[in-house]
PDB file of N, CA and C in Angstrom:
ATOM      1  N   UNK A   1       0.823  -1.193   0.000  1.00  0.00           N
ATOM      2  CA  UNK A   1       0.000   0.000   0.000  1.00  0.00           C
ATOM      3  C   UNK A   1       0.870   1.261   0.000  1.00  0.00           C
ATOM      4  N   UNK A   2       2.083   1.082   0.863  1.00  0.00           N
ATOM      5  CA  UNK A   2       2.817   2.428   1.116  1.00  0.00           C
ATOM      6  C   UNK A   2       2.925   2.339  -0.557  1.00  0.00           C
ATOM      7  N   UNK A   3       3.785   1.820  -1.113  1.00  0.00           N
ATOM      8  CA  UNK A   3       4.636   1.660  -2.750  1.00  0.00           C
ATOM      9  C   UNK A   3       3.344   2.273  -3.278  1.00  0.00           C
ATOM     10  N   UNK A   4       2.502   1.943  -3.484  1.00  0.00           N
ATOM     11  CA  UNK A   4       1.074   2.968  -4.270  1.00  0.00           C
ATOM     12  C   UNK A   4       0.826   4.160  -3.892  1.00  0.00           C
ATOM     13  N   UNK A   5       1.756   4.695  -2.350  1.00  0.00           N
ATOM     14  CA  UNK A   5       0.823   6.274  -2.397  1.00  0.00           C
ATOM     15  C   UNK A   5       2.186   7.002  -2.729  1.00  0.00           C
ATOM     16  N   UNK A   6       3.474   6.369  -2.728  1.00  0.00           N
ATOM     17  CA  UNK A   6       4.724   6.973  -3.102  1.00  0.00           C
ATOM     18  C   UNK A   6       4.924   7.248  -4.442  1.00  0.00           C
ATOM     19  N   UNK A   7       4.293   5.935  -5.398  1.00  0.00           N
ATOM     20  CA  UNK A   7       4.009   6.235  -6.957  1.00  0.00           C
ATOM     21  C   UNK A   7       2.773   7.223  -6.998  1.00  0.00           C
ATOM     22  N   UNK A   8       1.835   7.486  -6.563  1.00  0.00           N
ATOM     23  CA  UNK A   8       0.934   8.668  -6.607  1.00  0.00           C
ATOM     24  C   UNK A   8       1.379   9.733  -6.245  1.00  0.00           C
ATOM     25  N   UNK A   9       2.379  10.189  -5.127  1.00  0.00           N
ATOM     26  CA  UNK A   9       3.058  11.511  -4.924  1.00  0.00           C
ATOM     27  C   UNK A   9       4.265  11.611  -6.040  1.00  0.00           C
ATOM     28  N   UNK A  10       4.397  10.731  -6.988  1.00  0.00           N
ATOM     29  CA  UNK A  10       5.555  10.834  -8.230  1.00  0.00           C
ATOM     30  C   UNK A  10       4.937  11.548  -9.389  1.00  0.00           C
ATOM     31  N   UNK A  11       3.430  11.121  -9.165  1.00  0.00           N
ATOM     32  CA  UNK A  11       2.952  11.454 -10.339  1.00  0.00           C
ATOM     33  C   UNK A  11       1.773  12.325 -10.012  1.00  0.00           C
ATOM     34  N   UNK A  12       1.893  13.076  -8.314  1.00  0.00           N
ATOM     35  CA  UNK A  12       0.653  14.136  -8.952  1.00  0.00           C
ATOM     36  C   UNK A  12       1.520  15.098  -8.632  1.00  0.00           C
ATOM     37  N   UNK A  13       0.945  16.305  -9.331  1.00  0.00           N
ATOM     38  CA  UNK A  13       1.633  17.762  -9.063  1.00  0.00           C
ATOM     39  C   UNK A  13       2.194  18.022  -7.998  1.00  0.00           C
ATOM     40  N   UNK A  14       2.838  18.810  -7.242  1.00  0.00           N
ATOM     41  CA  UNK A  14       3.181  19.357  -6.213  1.00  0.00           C
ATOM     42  C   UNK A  14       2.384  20.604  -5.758  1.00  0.00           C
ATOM     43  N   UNK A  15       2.536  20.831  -4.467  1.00  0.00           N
ATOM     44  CA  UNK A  15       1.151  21.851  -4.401  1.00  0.00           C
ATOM     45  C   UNK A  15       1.608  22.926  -4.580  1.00  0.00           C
ATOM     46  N   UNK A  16       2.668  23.281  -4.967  1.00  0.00           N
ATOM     47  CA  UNK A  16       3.019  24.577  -5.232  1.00  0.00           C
ATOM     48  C   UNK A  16       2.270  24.767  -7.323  1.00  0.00           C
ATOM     49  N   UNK A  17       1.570  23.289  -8.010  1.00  0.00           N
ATOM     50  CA  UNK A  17       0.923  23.721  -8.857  1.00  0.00           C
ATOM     51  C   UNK A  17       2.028  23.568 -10.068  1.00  0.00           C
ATOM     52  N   UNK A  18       3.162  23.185  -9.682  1.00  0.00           N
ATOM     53  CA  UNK A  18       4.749  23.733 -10.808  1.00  0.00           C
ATOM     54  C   UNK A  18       4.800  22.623 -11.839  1.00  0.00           C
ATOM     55  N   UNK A  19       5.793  21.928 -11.820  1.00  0.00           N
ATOM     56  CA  UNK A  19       6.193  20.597 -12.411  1.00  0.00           C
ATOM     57  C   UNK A  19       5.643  19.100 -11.585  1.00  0.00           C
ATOM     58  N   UNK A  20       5.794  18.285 -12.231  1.00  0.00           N
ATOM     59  CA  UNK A  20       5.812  16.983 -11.622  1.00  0.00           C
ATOM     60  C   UNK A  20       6.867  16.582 -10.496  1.00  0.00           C
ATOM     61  N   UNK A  21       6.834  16.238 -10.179  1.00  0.00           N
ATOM     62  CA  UNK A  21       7.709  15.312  -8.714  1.00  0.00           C
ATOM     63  C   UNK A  21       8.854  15.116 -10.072  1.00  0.00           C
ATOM     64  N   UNK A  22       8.438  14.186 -10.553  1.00  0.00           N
ATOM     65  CA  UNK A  22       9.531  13.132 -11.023  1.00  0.00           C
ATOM     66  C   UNK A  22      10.182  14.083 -12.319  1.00  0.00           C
ATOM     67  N   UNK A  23       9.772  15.128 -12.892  1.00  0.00           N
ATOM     68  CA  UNK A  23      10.413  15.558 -14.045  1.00  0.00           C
ATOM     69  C   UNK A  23      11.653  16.743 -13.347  1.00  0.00           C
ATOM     70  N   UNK A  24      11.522  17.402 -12.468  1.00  0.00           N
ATOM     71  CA  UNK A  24      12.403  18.117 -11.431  1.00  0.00           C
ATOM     72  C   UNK A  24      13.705  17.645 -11.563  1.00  0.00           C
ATOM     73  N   UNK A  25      13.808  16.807 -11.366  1.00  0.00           N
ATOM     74  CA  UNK A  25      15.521  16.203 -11.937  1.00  0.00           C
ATOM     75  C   UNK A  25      16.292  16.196 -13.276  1.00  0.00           C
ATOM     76  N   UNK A  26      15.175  15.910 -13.989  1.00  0.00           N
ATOM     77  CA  UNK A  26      15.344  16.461 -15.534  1.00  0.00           C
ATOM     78  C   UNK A  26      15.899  17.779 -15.772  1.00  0.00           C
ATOM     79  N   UNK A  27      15.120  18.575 -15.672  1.00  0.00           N
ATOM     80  CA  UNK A  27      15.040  20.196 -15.406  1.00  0.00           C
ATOM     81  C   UNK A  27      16.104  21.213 -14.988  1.00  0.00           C
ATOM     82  N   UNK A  28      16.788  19.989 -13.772  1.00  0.00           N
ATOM     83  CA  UNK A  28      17.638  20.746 -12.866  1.00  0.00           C
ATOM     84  C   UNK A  28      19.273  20.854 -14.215  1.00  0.00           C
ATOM     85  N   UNK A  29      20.306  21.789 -13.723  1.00  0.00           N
ATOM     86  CA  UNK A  29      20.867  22.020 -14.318  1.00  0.00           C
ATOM     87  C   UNK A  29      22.353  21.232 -14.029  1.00  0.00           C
ATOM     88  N   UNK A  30      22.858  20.152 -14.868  1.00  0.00           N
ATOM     89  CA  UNK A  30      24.277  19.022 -14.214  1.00  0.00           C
ATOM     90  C   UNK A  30      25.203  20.300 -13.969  1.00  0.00           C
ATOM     91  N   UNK A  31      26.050  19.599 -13.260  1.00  0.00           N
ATOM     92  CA  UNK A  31      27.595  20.066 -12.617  1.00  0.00           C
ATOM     93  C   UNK A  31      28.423  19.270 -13.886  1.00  0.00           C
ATOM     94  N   UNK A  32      28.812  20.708 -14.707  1.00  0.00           N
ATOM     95  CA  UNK A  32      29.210  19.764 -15.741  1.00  0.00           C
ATOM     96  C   UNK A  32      30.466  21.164 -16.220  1.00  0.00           C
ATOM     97  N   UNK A  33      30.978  21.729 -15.159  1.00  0.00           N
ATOM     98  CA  UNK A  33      31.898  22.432 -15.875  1.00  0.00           C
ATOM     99  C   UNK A  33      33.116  22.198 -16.623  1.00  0.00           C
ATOM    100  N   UNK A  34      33.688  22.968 -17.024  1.00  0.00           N
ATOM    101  CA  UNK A  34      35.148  22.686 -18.034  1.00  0.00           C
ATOM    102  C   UNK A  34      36.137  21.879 -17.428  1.00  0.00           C
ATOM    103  N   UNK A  35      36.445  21.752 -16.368  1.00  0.00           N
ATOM    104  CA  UNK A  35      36.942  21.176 -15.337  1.00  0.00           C
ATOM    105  C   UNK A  35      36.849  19.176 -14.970  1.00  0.00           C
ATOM    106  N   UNK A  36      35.187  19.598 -14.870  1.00  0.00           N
ATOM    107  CA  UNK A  36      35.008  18.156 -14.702  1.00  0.00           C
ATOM    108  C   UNK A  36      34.826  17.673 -16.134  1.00  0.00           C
ATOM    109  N   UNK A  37      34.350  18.041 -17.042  1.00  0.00           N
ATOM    110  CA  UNK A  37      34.393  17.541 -18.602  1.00  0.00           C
ATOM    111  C   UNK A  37      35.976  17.423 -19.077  1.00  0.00           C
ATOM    112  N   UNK A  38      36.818  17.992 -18.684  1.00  0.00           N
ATOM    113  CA  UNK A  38      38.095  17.690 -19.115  1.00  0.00           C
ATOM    114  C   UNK A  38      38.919  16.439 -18.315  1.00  0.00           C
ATOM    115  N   UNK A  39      38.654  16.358 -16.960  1.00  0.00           N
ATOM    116  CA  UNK A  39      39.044  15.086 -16.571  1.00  0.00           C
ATOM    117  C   UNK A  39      38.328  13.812 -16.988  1.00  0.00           C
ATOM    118  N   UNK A  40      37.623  13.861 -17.231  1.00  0.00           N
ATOM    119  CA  UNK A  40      36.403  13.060 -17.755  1.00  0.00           C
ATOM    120  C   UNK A  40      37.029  12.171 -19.326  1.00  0.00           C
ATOM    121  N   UNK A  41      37.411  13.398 -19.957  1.00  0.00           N
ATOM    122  CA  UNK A  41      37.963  12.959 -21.552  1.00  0.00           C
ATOM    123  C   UNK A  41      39.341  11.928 -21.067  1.00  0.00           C
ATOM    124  N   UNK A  42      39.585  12.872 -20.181  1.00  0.00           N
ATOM    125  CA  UNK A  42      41.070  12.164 -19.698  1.00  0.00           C
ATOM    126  C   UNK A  42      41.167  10.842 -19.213  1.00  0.00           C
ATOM    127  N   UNK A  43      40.476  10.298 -18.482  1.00  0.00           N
ATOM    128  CA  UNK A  43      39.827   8.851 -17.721  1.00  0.00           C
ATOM    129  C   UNK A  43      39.463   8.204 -18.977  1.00  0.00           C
ATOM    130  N   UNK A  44      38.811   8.771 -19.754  1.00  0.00           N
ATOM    131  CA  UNK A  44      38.368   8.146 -21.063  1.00  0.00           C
ATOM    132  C   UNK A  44      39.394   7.517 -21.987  1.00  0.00           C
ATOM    133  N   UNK A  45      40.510   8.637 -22.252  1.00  0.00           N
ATOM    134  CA  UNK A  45      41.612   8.402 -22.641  1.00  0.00           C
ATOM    135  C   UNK A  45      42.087   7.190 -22.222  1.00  0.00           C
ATOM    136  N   UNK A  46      42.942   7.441 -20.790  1.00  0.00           N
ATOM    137  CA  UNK A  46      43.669   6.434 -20.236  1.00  0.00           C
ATOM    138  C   UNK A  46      42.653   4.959 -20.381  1.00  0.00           C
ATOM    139  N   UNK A  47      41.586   5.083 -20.256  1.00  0.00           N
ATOM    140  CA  UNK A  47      41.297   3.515 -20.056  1.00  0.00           C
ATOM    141  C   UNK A  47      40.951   2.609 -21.695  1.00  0.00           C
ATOM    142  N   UNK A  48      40.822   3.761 -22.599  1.00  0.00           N
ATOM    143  CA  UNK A  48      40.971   3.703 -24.284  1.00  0.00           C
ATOM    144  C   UNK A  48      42.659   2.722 -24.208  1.00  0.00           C
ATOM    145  N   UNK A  49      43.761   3.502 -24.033  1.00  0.00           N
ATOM    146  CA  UNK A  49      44.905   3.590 -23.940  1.00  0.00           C
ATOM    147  C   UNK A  49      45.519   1.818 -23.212  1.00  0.00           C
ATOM    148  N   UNK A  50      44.328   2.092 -22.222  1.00  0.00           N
ATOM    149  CA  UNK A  50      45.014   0.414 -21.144  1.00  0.00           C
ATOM    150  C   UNK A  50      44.588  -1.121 -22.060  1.00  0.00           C
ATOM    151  N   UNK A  51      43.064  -0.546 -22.771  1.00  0.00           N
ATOM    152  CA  UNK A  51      42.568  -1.721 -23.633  1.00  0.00           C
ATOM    153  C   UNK A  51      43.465  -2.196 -24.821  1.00  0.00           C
ATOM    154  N   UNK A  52      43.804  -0.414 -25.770  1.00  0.00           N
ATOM    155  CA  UNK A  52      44.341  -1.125 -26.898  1.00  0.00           C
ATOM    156  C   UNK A  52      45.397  -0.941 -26.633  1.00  0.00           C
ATOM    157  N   UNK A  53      46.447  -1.382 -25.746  1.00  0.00           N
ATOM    158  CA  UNK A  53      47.302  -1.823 -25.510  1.00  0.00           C
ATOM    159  C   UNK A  53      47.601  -3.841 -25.552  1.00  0.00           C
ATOM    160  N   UNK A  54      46.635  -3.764 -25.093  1.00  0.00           N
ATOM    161  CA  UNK A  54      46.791  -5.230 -24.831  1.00  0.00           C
ATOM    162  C   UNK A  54      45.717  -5.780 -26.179  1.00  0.00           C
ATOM    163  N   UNK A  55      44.732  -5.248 -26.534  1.00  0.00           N
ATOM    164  CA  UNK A  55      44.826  -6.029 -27.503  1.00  0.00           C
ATOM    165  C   UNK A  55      45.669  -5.756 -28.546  1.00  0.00           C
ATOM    166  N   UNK A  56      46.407  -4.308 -29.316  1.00  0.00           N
ATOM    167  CA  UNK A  56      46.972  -4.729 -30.044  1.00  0.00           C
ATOM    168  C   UNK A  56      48.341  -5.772 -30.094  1.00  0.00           C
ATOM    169  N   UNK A  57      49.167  -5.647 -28.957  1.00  0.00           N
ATOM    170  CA  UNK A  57      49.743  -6.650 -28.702  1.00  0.00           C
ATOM    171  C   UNK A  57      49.370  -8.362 -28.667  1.00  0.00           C
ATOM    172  N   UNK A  58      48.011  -8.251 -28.292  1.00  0.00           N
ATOM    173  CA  UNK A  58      47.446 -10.480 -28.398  1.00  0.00           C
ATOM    174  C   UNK A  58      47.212 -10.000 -29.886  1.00  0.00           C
ATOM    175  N   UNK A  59      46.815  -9.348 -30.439  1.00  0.00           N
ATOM    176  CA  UNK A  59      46.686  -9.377 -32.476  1.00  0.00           C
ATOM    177  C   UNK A  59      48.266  -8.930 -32.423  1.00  0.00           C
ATOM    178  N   UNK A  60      49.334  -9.142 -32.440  1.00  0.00           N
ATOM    179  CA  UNK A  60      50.371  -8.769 -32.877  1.00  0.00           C
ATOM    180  C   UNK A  60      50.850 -10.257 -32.842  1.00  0.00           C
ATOM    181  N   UNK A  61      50.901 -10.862 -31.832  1.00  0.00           N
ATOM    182  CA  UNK A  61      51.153 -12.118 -31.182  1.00  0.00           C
ATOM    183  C   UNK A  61      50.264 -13.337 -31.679  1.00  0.00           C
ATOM    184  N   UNK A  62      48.855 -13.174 -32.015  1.00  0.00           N
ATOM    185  CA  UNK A  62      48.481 -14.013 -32.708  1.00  0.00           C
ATOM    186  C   UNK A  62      49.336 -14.080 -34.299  1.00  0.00           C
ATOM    187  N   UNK A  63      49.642 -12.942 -35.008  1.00  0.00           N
ATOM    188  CA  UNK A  63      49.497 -12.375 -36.483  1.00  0.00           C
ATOM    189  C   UNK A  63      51.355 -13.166 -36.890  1.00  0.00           C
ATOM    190  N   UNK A  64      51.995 -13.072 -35.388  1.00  0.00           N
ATOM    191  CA  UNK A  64      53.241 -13.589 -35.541  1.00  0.00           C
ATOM    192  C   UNK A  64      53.454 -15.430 -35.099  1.00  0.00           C
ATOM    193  N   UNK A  65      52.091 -15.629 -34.689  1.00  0.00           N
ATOM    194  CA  UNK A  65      52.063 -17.315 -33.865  1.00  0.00           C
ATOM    195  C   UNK A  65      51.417 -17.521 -35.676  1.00  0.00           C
ATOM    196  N   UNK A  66      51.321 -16.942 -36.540  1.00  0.00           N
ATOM    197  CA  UNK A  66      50.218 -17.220 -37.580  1.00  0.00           C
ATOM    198  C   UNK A  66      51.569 -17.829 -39.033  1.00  0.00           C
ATOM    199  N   UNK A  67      52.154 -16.528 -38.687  1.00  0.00           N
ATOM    200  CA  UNK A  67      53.600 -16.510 -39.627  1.00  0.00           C
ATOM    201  C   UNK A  67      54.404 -17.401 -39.325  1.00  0.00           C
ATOM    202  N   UNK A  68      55.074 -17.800 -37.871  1.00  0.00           N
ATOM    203  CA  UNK A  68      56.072 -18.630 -37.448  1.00  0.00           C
ATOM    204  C   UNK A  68      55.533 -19.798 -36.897  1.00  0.00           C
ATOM    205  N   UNK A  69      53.937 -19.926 -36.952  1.00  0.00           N
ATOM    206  CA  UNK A  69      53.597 -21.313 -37.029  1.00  0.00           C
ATOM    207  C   UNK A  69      53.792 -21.782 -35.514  1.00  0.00           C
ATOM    208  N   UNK A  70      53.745 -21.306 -34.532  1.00  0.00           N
ATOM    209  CA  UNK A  70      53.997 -20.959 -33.253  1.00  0.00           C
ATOM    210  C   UNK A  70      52.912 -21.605 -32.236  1.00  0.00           C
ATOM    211  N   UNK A  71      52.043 -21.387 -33.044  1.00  0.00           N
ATOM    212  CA  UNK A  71      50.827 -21.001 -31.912  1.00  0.00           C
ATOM    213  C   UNK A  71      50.597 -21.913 -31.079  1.00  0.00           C
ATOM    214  N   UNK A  72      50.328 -21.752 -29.638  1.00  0.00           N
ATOM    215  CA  UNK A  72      49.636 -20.271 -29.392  1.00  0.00           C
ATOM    216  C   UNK A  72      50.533 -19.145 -28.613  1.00  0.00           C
ATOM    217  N   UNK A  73      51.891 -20.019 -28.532  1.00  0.00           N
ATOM    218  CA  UNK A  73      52.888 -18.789 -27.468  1.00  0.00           C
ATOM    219  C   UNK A  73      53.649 -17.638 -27.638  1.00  0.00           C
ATOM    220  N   UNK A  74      53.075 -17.058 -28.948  1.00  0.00           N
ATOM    221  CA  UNK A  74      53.611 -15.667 -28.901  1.00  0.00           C
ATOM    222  C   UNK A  74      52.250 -14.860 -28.949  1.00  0.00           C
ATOM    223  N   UNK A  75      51.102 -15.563 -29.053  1.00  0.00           N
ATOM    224  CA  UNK A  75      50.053 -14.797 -28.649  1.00  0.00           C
ATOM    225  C   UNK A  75      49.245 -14.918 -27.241  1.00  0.00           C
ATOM    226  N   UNK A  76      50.163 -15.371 -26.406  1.00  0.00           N
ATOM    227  CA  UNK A  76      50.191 -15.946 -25.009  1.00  0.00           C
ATOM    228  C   UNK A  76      51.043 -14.785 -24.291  1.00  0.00           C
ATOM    229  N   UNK A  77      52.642 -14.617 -25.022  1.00  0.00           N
ATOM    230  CA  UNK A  77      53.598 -13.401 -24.504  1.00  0.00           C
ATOM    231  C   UNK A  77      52.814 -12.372 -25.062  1.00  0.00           C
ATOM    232  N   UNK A  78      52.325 -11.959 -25.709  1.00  0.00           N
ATOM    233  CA  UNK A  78      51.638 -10.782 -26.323  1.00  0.00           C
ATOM    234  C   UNK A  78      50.363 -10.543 -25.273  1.00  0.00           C
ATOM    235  N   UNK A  79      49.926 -11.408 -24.913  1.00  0.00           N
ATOM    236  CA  UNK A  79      48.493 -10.884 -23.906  1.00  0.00           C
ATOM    237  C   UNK A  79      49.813 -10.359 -22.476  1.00  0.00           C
ATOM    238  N   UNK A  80      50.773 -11.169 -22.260  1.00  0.00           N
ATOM    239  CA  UNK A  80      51.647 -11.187 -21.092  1.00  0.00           C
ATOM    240  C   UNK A  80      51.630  -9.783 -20.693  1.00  0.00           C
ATOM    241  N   UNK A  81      52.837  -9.435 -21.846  1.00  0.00           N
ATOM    242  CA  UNK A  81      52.966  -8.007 -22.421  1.00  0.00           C
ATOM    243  C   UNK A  81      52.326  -7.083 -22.412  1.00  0.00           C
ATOM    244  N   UNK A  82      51.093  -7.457 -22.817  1.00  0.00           N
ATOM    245  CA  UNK A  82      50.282  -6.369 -23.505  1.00  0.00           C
ATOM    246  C   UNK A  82      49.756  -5.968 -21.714  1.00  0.00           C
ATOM    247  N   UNK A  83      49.676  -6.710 -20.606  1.00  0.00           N
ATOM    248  CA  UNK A  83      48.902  -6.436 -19.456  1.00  0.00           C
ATOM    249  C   UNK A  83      49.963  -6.009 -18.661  1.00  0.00           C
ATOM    250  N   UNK A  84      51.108  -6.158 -18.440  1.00  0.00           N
ATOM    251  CA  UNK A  84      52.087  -5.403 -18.036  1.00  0.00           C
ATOM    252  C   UNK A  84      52.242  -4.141 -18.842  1.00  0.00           C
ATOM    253  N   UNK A  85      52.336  -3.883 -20.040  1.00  0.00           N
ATOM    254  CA  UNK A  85      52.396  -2.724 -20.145  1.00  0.00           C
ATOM    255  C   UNK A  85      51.290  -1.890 -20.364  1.00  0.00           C
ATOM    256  N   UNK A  86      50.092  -2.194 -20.363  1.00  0.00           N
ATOM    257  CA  UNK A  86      49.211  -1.826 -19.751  1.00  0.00           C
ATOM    258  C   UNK A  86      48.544  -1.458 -18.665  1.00  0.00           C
ATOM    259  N   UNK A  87      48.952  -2.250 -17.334  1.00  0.00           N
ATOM    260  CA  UNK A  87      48.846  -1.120 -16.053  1.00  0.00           C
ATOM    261  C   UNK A  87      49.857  -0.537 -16.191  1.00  0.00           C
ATOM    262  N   UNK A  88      51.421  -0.512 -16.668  1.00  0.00           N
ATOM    263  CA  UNK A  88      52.380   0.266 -16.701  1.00  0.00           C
ATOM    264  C   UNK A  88      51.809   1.899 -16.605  1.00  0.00           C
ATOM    265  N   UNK A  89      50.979   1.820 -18.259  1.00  0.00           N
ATOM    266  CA  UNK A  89      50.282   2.970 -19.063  1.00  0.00           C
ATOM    267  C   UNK A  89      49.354   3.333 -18.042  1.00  0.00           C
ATOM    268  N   UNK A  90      48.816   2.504 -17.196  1.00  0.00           N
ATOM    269  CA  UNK A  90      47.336   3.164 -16.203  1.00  0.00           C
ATOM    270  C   UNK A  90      48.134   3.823 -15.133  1.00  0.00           C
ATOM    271  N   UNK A  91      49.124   3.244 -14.931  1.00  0.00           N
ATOM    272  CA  UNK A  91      49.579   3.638 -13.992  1.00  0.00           C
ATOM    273  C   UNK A  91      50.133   5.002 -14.092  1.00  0.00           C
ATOM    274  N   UNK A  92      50.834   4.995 -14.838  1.00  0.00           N
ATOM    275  CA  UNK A  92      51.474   6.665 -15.609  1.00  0.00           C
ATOM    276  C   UNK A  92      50.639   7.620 -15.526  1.00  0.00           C
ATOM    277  N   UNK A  93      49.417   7.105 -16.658  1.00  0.00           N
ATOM    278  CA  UNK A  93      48.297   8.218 -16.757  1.00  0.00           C
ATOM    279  C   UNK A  93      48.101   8.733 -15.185  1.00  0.00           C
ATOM    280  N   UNK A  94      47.122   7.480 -14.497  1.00  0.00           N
ATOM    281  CA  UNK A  94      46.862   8.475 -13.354  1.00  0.00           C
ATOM    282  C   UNK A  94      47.296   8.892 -12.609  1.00  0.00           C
ATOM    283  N   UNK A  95      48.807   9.057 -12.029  1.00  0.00           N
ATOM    284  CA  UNK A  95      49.893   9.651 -11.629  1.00  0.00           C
ATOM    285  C   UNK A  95      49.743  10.878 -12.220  1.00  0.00           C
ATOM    286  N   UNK A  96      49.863  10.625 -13.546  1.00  0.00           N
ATOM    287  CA  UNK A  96      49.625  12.137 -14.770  1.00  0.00           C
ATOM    288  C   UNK A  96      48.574  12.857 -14.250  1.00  0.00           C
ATOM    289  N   UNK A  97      47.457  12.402 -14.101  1.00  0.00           N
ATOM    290  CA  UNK A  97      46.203  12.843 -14.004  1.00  0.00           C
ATOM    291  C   UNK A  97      45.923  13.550 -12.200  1.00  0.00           C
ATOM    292  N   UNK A  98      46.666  12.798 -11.349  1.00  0.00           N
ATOM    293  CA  UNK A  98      46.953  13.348  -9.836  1.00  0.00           C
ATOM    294  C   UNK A  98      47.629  14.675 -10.096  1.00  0.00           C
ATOM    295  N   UNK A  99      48.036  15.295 -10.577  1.00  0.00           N
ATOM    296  CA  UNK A  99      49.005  16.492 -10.620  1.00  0.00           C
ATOM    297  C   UNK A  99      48.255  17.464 -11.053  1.00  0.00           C
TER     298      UNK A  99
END
């Protein structure tokens, strides 16, 4: 019963007559300055940066287990690789990104 009068105060007016309950959040205006949109790209970056790291290295490592007939252990050192130097890179960035 409570859950039915909480969805009825969502959806009737407020008595001030204004907007809906639930559209008010919509409306309101984000915290979205230059500041936080630029660290934002940056996080984006670095974690762009940590992925294709490691995969282009396991496709480097497959592409060479393919040629030298290998497989699967240079596309085994290539994932190795690719995840070591990949938190290497996370690690850098957000060090970078602390400053």
């Amino acid at each position: 019963m409570e859950l039915m009068l909480d969805l009825a105060k969502l959806l009737v007016p407020n008595a001030k007559g204004t907007q809906l309950a639930s559209q008010t959040s919509m409306n309101e205006p984000r915290n979205s300055s230059p500041g936080n949109r630029g660290q934002s790209l940056r996080l984006a970056a670095i974690g762009v940066e940590f992925f294709s790291t490691i995969l282009g290295l396991v496709v480097a490592g497959y592409l060479l287990d393919t040629y030298f007939n290998l497989t699967p252990w240079l596309g085994v050192i290539g994932l190795i690789l690719g995840l070591v130097l990949g938190i290497y890179r996370l690690i850098i960035g957000l060090r970078h990104l602390d400053r």
